[in-house]
C-alpha atoms as a PDB file:
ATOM      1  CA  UNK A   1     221.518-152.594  37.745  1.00  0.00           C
ATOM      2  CA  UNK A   2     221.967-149.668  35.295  1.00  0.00           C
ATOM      3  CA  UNK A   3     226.178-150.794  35.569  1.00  0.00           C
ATOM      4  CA  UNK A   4     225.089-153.957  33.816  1.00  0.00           C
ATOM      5  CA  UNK A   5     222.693-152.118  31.035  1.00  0.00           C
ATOM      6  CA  UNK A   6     225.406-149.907  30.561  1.00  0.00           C
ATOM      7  CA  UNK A   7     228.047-152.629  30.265  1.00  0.00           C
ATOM      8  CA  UNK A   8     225.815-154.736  28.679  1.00  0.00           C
ATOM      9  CA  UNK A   9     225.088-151.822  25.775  1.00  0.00           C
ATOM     10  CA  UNK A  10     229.210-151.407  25.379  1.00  0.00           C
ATOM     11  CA  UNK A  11     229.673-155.133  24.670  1.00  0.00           C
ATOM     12  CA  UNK A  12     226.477-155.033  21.887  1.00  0.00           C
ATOM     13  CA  UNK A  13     227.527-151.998  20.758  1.00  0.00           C
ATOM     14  CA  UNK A  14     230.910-153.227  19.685  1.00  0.00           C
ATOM     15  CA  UNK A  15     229.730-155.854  17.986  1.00  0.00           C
ATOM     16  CA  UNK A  16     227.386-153.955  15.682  1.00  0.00           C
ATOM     17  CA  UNK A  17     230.063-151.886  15.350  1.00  0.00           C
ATOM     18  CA  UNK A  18     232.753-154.221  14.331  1.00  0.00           C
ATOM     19  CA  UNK A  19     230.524-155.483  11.922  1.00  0.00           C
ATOM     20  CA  UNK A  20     229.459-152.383  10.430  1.00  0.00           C
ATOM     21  CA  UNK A  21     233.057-151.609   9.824  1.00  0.00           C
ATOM     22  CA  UNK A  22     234.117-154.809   8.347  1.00  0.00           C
ATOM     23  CA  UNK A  23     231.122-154.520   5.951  1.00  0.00           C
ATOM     24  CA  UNK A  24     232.676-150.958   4.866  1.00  0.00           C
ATOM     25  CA  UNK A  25     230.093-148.813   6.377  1.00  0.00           C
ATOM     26  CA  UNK A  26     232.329-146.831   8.738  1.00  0.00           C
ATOM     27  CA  UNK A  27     235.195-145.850   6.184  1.00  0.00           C
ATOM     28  CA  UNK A  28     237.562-143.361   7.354  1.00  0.00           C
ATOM     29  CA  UNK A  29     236.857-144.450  11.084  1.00  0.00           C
ATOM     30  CA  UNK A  30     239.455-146.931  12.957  1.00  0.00           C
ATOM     31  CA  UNK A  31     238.583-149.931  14.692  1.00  0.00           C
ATOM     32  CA  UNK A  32     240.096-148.265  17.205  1.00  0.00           C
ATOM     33  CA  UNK A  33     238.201-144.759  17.415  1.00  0.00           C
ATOM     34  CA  UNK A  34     235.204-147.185  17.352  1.00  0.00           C
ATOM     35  CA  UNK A  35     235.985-148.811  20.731  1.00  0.00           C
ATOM     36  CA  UNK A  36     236.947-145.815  22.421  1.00  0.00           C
ATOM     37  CA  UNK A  37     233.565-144.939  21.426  1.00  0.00           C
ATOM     38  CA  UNK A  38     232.201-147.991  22.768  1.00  0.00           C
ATOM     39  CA  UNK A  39     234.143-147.615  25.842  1.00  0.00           C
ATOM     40  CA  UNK A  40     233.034-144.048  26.844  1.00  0.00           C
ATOM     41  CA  UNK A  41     229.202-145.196  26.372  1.00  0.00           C
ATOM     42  CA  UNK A  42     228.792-147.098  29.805  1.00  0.00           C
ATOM     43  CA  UNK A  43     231.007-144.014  31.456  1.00  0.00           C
ATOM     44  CA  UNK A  44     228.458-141.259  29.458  1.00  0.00           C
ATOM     45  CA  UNK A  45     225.407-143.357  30.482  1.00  0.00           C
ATOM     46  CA  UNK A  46     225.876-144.229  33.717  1.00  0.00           C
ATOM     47  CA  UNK A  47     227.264-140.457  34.296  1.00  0.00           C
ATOM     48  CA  UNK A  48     224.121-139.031  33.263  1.00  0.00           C
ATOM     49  CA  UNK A  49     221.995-141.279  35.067  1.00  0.00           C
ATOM     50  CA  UNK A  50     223.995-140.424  38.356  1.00  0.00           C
ATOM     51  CA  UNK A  51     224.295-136.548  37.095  1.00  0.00           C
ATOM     52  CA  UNK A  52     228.136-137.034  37.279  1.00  0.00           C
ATOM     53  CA  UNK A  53     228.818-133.604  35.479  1.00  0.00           C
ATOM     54  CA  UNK A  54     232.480-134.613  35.048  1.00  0.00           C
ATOM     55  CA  UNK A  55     231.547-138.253  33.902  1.00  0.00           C
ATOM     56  CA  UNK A  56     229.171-136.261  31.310  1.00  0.00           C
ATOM     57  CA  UNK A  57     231.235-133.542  29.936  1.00  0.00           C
ATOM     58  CA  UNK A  58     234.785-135.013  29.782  1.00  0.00           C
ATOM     59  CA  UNK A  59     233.393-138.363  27.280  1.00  0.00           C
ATOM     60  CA  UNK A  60     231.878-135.883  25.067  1.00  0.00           C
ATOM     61  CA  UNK A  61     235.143-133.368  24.894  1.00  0.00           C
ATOM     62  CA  UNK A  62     236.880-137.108  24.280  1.00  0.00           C
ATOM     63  CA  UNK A  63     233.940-137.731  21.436  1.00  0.00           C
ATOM     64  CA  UNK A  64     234.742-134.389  20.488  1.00  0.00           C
ATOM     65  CA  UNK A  65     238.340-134.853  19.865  1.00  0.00           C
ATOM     66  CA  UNK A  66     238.202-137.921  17.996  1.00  0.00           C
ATOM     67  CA  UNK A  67     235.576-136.699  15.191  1.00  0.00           C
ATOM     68  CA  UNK A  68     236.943-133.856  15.379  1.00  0.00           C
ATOM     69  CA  UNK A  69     237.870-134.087  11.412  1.00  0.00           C
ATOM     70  CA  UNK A  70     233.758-135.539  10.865  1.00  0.00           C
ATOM     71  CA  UNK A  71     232.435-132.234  13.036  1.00  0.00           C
ATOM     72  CA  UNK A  72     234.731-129.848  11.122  1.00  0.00           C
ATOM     73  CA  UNK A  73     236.183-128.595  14.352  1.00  0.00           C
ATOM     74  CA  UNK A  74     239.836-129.490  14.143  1.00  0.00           C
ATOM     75  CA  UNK A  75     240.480-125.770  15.659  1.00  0.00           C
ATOM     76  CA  UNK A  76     238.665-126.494  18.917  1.00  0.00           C
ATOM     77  CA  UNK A  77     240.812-129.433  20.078  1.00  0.00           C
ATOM     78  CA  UNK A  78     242.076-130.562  22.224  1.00  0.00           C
ATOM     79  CA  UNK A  79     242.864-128.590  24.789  1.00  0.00           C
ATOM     80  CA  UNK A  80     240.252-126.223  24.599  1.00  0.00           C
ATOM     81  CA  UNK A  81     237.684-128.793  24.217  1.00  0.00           C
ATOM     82  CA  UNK A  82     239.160-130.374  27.288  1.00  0.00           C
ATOM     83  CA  UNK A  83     238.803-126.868  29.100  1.00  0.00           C
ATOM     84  CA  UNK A  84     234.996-126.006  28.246  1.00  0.00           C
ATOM     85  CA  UNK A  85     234.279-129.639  29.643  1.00  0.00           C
ATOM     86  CA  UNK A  86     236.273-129.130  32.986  1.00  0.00           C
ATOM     87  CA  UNK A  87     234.586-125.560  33.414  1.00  0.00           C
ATOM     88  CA  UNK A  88     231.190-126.692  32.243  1.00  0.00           C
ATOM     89  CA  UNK A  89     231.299-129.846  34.399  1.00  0.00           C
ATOM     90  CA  UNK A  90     232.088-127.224  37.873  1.00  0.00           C
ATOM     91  CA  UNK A  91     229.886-124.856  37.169  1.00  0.00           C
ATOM     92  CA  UNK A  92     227.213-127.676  36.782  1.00  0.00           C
ATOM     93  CA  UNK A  93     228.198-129.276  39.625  1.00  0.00           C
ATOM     94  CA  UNK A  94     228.028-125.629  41.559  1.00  0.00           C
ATOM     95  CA  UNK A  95     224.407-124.656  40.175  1.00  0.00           C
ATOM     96  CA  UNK A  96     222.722-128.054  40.125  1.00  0.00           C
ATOM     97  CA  UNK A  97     224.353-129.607  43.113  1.00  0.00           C
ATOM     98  CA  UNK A  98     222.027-131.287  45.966  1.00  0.00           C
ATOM     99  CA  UNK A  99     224.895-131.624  48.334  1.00  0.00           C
ATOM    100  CA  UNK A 100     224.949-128.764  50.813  1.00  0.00           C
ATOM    101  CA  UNK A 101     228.573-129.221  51.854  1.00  0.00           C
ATOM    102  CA  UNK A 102     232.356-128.780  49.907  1.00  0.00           C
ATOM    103  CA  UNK A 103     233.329-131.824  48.051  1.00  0.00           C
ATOM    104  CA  UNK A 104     236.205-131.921  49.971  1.00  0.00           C
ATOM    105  CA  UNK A 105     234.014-133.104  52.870  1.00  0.00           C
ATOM    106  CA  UNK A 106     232.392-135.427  50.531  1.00  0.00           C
ATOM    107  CA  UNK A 107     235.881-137.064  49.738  1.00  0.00           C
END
């Protein structure tokens, strides 16, 4: 169920968002950054419904990295961006973790 909200969201998403951009409103933005944008919303939501740490963390550092010019942090990416969400999303996963065995057993 919350695969097709989230899917459903990306697909209406993009078309506000194409439109939005053809009318002008998103200047300086590619139609491109836009559907990356798009794309990483079903991955973000479903992540956080799940508490995927990794599948919350790593969409943002992408977010992150592509406004990075908009969030006047063009010194932070992208590989330390991509760092703070890989330890941010294990030491999550270590503290708030239900499982009571490795993730290698898991896998």
């Amino acid at each position: 169920m919350t695969k097709k909200i989230a899917w459903g969201l990306f697909f209406i998403g993009s078309a506000a968002l194409i439109i939005a951009n053809s009318f002008g409103f998103l200047t300086g933005i590619s139609i491109w950054t836009l559907m990356i944008t798009c794309a990483l919303v079903p991955v973000l939501v479903t992540s956080i419904l799940h508490l995927h740490y990794f599948g919350i963390f790593l969409p943002l550092a992408i977010y992150g990295i592509i406004y990075s010019e908009q969030l006047n942090i063009d010194n932070l990416t992208p590989w330390p961006i991509l760092a703070v969400a890989v330890f941010l999303s294990i030491g999550c996963h270590i503290l708030f973790s239900k499982n009571k065995h490795n993730w290698w057993t898991h896998y």
